[in-house]
C-alpha atoms as a PDB file:
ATOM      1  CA  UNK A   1       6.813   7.895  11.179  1.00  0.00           C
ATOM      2  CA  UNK A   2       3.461   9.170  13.159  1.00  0.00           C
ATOM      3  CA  UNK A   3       1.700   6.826  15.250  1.00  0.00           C
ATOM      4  CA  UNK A   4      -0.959   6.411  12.801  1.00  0.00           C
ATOM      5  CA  UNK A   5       1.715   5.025  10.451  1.00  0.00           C
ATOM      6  CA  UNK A   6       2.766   2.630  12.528  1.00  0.00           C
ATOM      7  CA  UNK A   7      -0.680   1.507  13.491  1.00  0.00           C
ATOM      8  CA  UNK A   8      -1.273   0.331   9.935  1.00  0.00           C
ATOM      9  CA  UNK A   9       1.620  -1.505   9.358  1.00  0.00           C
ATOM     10  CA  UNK A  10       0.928  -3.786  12.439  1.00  0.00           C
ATOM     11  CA  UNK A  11      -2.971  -4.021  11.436  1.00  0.00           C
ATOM     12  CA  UNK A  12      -1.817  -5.089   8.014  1.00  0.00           C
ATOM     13  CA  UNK A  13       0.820  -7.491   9.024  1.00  0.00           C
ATOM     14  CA  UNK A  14      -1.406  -9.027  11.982  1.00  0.00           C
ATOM     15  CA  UNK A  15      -4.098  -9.185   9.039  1.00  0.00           C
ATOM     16  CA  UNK A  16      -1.700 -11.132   6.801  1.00  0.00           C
ATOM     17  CA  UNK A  17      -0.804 -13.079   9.849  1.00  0.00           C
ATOM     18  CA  UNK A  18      -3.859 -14.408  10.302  1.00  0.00           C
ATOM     19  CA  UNK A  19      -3.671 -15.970   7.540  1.00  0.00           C
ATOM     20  CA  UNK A  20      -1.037 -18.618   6.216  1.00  0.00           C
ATOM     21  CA  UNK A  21       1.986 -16.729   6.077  1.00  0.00           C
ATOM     22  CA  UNK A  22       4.642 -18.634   4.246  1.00  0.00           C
ATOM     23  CA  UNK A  23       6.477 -16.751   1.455  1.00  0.00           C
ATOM     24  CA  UNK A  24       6.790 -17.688  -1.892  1.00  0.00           C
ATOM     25  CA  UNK A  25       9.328 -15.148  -3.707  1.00  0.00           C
ATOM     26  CA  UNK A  26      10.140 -15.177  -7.082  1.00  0.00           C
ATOM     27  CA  UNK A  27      11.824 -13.018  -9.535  1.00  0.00           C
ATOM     28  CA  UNK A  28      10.090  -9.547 -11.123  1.00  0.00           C
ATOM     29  CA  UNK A  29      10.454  -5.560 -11.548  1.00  0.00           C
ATOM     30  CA  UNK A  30       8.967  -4.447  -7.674  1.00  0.00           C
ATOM     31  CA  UNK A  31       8.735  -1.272  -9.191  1.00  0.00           C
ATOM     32  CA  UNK A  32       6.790  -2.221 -11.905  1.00  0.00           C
ATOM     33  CA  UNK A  33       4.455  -4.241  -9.572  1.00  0.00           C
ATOM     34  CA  UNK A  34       4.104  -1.553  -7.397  1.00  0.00           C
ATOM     35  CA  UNK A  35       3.528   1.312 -10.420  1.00  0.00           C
ATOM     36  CA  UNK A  36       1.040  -1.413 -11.678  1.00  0.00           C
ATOM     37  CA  UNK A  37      -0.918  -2.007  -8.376  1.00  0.00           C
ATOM     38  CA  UNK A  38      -1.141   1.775  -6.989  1.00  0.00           C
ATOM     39  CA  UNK A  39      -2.863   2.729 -10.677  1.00  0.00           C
ATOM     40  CA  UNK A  40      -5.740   0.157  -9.195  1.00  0.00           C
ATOM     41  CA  UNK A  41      -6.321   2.878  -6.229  1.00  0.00           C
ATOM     42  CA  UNK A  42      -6.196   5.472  -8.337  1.00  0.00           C
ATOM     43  CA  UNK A  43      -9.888   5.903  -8.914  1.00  0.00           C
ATOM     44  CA  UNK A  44     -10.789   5.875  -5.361  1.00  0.00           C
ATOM     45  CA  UNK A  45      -8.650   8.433  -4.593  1.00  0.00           C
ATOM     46  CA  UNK A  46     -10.035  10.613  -7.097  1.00  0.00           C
ATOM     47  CA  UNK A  47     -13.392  10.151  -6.097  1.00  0.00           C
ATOM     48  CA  UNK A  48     -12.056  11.001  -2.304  1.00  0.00           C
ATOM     49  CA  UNK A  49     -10.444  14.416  -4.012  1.00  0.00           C
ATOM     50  CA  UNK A  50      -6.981  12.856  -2.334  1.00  0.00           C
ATOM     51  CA  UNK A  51      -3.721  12.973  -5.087  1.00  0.00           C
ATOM     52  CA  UNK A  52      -2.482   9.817  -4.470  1.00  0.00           C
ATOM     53  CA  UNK A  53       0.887   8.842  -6.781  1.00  0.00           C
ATOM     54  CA  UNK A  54       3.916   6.699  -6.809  1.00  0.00           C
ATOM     55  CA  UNK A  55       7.256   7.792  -7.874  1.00  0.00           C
ATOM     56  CA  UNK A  56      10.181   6.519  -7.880  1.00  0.00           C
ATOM     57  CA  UNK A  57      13.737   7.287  -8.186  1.00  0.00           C
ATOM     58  CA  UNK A  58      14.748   4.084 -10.115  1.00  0.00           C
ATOM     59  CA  UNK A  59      12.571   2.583 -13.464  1.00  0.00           C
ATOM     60  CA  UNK A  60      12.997  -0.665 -12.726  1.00  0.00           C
ATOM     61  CA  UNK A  61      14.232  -3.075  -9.445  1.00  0.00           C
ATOM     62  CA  UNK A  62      14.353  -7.051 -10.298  1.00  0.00           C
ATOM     63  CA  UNK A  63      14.257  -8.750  -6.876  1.00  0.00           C
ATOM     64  CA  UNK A  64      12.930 -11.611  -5.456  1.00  0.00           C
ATOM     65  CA  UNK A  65       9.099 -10.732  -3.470  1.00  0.00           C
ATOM     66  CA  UNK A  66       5.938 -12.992  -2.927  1.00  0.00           C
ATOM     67  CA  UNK A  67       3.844 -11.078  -5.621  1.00  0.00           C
ATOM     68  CA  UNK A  68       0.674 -12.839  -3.678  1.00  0.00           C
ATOM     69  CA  UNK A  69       1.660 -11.818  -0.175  1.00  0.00           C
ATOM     70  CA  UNK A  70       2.334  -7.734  -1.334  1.00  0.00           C
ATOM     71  CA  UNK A  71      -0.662  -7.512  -3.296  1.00  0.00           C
ATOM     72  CA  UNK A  72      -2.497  -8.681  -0.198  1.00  0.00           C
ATOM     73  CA  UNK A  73      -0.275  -6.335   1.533  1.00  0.00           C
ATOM     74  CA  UNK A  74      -1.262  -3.359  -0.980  1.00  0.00           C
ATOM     75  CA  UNK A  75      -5.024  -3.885  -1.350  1.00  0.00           C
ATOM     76  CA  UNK A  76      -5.231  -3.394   2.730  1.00  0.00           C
ATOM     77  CA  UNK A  77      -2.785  -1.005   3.206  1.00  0.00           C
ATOM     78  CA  UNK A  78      -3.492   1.759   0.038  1.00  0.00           C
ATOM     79  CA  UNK A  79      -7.411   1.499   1.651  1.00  0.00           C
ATOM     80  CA  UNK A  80      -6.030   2.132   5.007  1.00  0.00           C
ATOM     81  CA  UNK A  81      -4.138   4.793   3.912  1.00  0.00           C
ATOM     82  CA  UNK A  82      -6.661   6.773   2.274  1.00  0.00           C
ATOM     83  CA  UNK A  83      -8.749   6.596   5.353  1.00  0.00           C
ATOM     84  CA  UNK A  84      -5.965   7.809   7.367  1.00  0.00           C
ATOM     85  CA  UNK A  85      -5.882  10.777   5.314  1.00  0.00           C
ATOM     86  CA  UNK A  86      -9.140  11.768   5.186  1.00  0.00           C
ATOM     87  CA  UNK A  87      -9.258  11.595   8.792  1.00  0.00           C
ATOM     88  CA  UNK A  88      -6.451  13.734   9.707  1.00  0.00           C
ATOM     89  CA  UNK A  89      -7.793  16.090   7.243  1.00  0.00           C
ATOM     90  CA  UNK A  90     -10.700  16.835   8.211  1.00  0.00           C
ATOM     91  CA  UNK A  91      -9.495  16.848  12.195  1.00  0.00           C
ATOM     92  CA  UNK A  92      -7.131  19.657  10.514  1.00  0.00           C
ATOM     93  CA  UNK A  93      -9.732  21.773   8.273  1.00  0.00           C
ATOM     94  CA  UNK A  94     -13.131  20.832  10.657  1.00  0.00           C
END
């Protein structure tokens, strides 16, 4: 993982730190959740010309998560992430 990688996961989790950070898991499809939330960004990442998809290698994953806490997680991180991109590429193609 590049630096810049790891510089968004501790902005993100020092952003959910801030705030009350006390789990509540329960049961649901993680993959579905994720498909679900990363269609959200979708637009924005048109509109940025960046192709932005999630795959997967199972269709569905039931585990216990905190839907709350990784939809926070998402909504900062996806943003992030799309900045990050459009950064590095244009330090790479000027």
């Amino acid at each position: 993982m590049e630096l810049s990688g790891l510089v968004l996961i501790m902005v993100v989790f020092r952003k959910m730190e801030v705030q009350e950070f006390k789990l509540h898991p329960v049961a649901g499809d993680i993959i579905k959740f994720t498909k679900d939330i990363s269609y959200s960004f979708s637009d924005i990442s048109e509109k940025k010309n960046i192709n932005f998809s999630f795959e997967s290698n199972v269709d569905a994953l039931e585990i216990n998560f905190d839907k709350d806490k990784l939809e926070r997680y998402y909504s900062i991180s996806f943003p992030m992430l799309i900045s990050i991109l459009m950064i590095m590429e244009l330090s790479m193609f000027g």
